[in-house]
C-alpha atoms as a PDB file:
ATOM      1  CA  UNK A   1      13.949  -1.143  42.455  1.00  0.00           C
ATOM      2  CA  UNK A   2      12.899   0.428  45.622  1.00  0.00           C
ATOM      3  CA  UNK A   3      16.796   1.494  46.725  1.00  0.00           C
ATOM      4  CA  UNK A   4      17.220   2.341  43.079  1.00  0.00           C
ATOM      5  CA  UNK A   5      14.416   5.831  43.060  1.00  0.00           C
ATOM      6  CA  UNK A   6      15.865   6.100  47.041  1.00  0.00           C
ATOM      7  CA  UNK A   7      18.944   7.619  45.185  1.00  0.00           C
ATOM      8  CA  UNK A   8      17.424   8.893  41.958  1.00  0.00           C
ATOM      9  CA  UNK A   9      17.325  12.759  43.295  1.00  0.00           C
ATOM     10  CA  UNK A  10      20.713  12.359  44.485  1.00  0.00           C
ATOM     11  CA  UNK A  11      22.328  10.648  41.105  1.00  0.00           C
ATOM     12  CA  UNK A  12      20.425  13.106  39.695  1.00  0.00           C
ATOM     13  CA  UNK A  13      21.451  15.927  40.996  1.00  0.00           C
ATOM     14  CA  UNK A  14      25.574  14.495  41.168  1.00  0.00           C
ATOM     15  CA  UNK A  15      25.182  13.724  37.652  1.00  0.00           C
ATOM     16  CA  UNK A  16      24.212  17.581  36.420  1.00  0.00           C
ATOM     17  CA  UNK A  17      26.860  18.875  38.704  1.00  0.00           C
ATOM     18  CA  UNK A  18      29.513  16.645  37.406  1.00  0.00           C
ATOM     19  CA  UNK A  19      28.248  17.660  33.765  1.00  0.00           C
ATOM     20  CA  UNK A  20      28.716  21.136  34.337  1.00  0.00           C
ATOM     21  CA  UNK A  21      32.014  21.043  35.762  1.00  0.00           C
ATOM     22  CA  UNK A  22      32.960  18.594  33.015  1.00  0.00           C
ATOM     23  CA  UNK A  23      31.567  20.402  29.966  1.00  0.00           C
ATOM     24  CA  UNK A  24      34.160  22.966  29.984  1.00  0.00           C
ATOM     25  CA  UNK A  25      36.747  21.351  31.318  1.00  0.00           C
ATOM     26  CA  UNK A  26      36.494  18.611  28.146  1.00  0.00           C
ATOM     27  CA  UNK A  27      36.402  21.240  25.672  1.00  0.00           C
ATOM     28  CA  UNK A  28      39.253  22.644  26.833  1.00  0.00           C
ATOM     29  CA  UNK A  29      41.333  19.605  27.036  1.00  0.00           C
ATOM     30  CA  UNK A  30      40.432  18.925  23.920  1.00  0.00           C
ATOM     31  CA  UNK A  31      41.896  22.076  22.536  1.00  0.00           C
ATOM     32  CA  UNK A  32      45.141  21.971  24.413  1.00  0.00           C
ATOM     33  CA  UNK A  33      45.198  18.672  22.865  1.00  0.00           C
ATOM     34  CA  UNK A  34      45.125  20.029  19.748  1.00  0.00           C
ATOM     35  CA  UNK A  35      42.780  17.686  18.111  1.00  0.00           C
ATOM     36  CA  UNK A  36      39.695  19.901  18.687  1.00  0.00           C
ATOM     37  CA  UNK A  37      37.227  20.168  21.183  1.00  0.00           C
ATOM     38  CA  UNK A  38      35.165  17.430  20.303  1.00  0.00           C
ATOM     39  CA  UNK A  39      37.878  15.053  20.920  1.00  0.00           C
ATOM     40  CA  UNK A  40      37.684  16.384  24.494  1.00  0.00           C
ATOM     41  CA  UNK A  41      33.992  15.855  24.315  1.00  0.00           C
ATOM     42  CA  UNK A  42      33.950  12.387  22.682  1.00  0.00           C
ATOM     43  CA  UNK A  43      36.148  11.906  25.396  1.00  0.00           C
ATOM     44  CA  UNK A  44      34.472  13.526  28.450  1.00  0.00           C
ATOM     45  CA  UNK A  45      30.896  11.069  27.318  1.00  0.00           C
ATOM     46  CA  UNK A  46      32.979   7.741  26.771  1.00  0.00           C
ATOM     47  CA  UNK A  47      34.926   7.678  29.796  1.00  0.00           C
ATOM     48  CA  UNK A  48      31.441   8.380  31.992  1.00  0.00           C
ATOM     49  CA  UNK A  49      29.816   5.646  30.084  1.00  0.00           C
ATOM     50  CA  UNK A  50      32.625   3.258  30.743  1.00  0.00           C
ATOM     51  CA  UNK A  51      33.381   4.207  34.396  1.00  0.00           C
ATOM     52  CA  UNK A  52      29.564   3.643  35.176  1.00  0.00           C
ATOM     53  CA  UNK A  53      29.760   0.399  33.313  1.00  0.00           C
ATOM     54  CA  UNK A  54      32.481  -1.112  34.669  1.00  0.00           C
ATOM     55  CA  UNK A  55      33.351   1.003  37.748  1.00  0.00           C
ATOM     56  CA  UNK A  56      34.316  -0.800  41.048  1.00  0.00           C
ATOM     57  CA  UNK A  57      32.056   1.822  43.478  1.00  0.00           C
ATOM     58  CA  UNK A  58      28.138   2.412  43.924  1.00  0.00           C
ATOM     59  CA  UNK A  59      28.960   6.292  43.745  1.00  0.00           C
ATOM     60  CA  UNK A  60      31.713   6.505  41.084  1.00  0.00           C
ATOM     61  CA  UNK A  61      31.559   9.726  39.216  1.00  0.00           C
ATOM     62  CA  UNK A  62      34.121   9.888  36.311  1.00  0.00           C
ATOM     63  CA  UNK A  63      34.977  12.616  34.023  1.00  0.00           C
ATOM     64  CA  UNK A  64      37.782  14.577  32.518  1.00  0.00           C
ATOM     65  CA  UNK A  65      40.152  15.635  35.763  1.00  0.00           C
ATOM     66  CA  UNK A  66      43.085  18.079  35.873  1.00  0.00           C
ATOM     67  CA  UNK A  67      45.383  15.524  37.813  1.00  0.00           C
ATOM     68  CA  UNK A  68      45.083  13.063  35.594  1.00  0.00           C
ATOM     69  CA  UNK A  69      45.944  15.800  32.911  1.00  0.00           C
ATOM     70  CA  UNK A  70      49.355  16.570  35.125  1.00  0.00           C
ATOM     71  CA  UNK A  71      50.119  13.186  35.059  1.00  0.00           C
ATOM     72  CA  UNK A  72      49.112  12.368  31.193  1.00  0.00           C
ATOM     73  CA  UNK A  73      51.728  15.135  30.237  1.00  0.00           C
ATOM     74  CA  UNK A  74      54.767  13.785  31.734  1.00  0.00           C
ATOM     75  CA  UNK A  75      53.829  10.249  29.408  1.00  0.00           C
ATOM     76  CA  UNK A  76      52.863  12.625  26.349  1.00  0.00           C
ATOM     77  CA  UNK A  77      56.014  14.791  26.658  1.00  0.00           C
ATOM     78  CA  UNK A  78      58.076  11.663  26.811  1.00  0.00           C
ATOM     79  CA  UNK A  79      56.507   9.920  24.187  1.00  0.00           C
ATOM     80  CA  UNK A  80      56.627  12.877  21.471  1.00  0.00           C
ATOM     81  CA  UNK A  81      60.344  13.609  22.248  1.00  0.00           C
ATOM     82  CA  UNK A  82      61.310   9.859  21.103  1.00  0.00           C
ATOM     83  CA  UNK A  83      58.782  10.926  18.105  1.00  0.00           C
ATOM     84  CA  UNK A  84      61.611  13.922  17.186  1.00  0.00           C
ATOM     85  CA  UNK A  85      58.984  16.360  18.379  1.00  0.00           C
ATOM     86  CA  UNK A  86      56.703  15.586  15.856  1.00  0.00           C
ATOM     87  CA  UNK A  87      52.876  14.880  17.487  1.00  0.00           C
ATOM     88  CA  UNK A  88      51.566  12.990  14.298  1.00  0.00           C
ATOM     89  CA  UNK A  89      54.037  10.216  15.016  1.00  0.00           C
ATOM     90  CA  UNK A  90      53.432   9.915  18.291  1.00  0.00           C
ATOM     91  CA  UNK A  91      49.482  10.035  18.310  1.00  0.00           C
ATOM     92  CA  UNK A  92      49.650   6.236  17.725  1.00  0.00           C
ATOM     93  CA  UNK A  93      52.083   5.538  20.281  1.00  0.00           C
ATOM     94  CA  UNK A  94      49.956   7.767  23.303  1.00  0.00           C
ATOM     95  CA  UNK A  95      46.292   6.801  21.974  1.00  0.00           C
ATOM     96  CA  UNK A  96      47.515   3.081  22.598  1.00  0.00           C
ATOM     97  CA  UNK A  97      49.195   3.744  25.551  1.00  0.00           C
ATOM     98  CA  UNK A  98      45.735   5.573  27.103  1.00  0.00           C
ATOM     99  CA  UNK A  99      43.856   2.301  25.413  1.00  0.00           C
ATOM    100  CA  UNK A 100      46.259   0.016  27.745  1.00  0.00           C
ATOM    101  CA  UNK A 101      45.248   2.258  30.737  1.00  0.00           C
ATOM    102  CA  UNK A 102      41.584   2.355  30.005  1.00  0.00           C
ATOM    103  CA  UNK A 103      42.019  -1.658  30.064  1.00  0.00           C
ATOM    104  CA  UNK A 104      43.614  -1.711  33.132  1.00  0.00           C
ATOM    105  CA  UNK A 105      41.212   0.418  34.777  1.00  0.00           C
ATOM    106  CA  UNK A 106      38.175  -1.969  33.554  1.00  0.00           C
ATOM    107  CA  UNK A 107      40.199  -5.065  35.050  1.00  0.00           C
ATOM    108  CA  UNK A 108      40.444  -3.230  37.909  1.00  0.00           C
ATOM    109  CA  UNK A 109      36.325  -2.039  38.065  1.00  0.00           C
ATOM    110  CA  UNK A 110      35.227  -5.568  37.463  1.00  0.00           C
ATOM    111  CA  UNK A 111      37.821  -7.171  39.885  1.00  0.00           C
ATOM    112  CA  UNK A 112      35.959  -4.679  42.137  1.00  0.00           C
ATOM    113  CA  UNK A 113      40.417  -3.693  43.692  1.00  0.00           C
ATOM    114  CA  UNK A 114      38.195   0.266  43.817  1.00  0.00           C
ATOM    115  CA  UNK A 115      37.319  -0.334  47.085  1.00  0.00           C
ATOM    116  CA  UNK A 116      40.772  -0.889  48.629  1.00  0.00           C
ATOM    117  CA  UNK A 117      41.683   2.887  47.746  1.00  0.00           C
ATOM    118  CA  UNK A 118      39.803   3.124  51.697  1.00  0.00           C
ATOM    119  CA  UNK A 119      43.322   1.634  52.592  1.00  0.00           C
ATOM    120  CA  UNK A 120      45.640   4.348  51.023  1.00  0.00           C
ATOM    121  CA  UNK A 121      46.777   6.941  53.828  1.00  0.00           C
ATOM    122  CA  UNK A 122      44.935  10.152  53.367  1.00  0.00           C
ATOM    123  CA  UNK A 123      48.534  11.825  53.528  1.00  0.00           C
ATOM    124  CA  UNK A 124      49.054  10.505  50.561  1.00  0.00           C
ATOM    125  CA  UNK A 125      46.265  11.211  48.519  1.00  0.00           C
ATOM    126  CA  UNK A 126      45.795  15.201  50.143  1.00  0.00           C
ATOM    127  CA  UNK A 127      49.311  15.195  49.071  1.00  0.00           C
ATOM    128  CA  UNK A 128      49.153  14.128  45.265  1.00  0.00           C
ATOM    129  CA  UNK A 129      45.982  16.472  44.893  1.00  0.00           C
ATOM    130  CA  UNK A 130      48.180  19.252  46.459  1.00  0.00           C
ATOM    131  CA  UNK A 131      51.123  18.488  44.571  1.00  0.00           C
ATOM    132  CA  UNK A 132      49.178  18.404  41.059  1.00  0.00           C
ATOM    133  CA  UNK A 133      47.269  21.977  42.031  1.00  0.00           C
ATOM    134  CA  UNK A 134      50.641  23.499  42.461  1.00  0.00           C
ATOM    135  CA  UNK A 135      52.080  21.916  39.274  1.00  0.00           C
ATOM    136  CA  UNK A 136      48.806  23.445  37.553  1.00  0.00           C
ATOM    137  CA  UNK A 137      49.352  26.503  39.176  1.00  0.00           C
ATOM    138  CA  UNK A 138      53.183  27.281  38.588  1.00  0.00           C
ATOM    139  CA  UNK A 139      51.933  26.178  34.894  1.00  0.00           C
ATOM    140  CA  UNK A 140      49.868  28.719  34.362  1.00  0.00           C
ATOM    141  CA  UNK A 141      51.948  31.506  35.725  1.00  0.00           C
ATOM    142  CA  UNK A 142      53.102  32.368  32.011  1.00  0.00           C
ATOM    143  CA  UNK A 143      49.738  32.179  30.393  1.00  0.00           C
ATOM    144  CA  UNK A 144      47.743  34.402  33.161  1.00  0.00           C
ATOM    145  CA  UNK A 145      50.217  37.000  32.457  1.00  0.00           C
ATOM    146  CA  UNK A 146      50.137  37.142  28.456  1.00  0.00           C
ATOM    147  CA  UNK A 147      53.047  35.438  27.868  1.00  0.00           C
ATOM    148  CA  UNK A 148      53.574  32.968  24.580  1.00  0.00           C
ATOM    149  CA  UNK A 149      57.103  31.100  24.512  1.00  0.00           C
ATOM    150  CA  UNK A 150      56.354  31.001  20.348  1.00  0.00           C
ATOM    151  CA  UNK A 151      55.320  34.495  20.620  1.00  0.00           C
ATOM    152  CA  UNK A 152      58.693  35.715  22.037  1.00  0.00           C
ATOM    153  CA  UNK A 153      60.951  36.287  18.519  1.00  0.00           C
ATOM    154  CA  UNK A 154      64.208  36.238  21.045  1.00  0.00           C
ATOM    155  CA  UNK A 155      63.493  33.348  22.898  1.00  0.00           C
ATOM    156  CA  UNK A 156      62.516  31.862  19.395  1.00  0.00           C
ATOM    157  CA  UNK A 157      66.040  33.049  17.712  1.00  0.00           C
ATOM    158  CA  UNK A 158      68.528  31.414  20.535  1.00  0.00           C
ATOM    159  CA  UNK A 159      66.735  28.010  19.389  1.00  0.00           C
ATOM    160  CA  UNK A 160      67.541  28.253  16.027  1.00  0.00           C
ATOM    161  CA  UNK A 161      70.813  26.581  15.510  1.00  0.00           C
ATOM    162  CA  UNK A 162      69.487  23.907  17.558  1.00  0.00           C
ATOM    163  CA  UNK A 163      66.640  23.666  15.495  1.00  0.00           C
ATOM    164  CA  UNK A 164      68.914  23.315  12.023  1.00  0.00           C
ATOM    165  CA  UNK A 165      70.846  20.663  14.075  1.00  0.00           C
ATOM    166  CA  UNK A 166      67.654  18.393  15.051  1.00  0.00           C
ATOM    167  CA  UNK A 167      66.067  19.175  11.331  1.00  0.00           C
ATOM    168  CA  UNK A 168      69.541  17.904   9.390  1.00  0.00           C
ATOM    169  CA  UNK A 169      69.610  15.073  12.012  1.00  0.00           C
ATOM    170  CA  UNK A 170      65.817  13.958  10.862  1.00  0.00           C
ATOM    171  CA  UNK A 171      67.002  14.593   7.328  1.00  0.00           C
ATOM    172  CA  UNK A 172      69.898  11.658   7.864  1.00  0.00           C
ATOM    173  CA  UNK A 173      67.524   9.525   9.548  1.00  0.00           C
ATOM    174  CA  UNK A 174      64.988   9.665   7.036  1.00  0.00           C
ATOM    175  CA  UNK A 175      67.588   8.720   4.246  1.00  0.00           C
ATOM    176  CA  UNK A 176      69.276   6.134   6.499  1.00  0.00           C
ATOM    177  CA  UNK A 177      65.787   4.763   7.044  1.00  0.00           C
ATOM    178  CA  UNK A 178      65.532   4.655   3.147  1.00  0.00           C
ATOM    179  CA  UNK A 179      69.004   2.999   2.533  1.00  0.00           C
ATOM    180  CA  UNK A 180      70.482   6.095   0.386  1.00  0.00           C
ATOM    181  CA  UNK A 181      72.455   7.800   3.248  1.00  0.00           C
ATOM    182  CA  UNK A 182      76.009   6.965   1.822  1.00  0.00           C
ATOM    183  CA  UNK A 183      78.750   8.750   3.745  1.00  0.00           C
ATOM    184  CA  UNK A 184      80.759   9.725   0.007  1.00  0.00           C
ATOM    185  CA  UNK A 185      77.939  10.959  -1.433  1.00  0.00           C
ATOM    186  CA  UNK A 186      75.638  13.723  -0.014  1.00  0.00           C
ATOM    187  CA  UNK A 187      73.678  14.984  -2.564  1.00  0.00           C
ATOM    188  CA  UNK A 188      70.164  13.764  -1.958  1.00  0.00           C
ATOM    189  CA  UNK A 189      71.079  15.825   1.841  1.00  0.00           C
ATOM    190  CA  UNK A 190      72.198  18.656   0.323  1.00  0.00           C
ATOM    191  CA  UNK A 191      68.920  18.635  -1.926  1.00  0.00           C
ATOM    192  CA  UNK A 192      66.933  18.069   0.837  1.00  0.00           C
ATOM    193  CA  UNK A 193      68.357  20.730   2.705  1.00  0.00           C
ATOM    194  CA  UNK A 194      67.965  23.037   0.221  1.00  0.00           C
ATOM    195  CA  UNK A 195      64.147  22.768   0.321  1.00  0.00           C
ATOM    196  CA  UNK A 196      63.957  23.759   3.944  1.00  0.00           C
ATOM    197  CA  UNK A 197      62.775  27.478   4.101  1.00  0.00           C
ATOM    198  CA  UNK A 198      63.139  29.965   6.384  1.00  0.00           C
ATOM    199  CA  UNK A 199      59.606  29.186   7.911  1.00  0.00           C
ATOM    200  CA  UNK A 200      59.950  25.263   8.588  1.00  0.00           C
ATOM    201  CA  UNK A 201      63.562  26.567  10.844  1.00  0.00           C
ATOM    202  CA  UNK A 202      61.561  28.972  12.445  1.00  0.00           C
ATOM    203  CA  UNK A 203      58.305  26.452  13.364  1.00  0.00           C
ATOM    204  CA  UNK A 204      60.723  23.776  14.486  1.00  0.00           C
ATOM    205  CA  UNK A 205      62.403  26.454  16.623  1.00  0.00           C
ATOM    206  CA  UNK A 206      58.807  27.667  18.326  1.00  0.00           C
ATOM    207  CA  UNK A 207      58.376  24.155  19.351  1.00  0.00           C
ATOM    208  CA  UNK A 208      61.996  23.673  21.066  1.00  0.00           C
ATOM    209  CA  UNK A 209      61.129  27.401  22.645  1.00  0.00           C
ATOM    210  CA  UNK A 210      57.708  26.179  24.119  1.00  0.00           C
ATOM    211  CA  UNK A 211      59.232  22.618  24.945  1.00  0.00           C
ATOM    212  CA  UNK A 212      61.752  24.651  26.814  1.00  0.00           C
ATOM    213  CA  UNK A 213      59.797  26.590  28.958  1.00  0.00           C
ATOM    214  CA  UNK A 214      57.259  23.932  29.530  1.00  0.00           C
ATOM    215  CA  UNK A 215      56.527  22.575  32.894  1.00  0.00           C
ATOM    216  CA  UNK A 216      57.051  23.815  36.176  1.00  0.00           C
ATOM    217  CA  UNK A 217      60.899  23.967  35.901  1.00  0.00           C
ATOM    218  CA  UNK A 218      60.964  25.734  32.420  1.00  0.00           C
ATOM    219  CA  UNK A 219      58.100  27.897  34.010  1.00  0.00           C
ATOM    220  CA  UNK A 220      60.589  28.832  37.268  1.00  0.00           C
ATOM    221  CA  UNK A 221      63.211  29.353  34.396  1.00  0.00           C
ATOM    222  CA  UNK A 222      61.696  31.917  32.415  1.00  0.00           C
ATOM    223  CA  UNK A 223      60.177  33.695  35.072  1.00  0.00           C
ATOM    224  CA  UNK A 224      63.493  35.560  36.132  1.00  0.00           C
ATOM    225  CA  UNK A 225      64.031  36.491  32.341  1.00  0.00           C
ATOM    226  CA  UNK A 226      60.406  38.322  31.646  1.00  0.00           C
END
């Protein structure tokens, strides 16, 4: 009890600090997310509750972190372009994969393995935390200076027929998935082609254009074009 209010000023004062770098920085994950910022709230107060529960160090202070977010991207990107593109299909496929992490990282706070990060060269770790700053950095490059990939009608247009390609090649998965994709009769694809519109070609093309220029190499890509 005694050692306990011995650090009470200090947890005190750590905890505050970490919530006020953490507020923002939640909220805004949660809208590049795209599922609001409460998720990245919800998400910023369960992770702190768990890490302090089952953390592996007396002076573990968890919260939303931009590395992480570096890494989390590759596994997102990855995961969403074996989805076609499409983020509702692959929401169940990345929340589970996060649930498997959040797992491991309990196994790993109650196994008390925290404590052996003391035996990781500090090369190594000053070099990931460099490496992810730049990534962030060279990421934001197109942002800080007002430009939008979607924004950008001919960067949009020189997606397009790749965009009628991957939408007809959803179109003959879907039906093959249903069992009437029959190679002497294409009607039902010819229907279904029929009712895309000008706007679902052009969406579908936005999101090739953004994929595109995503990252640090699309970033260096576009850069010589602006």
């Amino acid at each position: 009890m005694k050692t306990f209010f011995t650090h009470l000023k200090g947890d005190a004062f750590g905890g505050i600090t970490a919530g006020i770098v953490a507020l923002p920085l939640a909220l805004a994950f949660g809208v590049s997310s795209g599922l609001g910022p409460q998720a990245g709230l919800y998400g910023a107060i369960f992770i702190s509750f768990f890490a302090a529960l089952f953390g592996g160090t007396n002076t573990q202070i968890s919260g939303p972190t931009a590395p992480m977010t570096a890494v989390s991207m590759i596994v997102i990107a990855t995961i969403i372009a074996a989805n076609d593109g499409s983020v509702e299909k692959a929401l169940p496929a990345i929340l589970t994969v996060f649930l498997l992490a959040g797992l491991f990282q309990i196994g790993l706070g109650v196994t008390g393995f925290g404590k052996y990060i003391k035996y990781i060269p500090y090369p190594v770790v000053s070099g990931f935390m460099t490496a992810i700053g730049v990534i962030i950095l060279v990421t934001q490059i197109l942002p800080s200076i007002g430009y939008y990939p979607k924004e950008d009608i001919d960067l949009v247009s020189q997606f397009k027929p790749q965009a009628e390609e991957l939408i007809l090649e959803n179109i003959l998965k879907e039906e093959a998935g249903e069992g009437i994709l029959v190679l002497e009769n294409f009607e039902e694809t010819i229907i279904r082609a029929n009712a895309l519109t000008e706007e679902d070609i052009a969406k579908e093309s936005q999101t090739l254009a953004k994929s595109a220029t995503s990252g640090v190499m699309g970033t260096i890509k576009t850069l010589p074009e602006l």
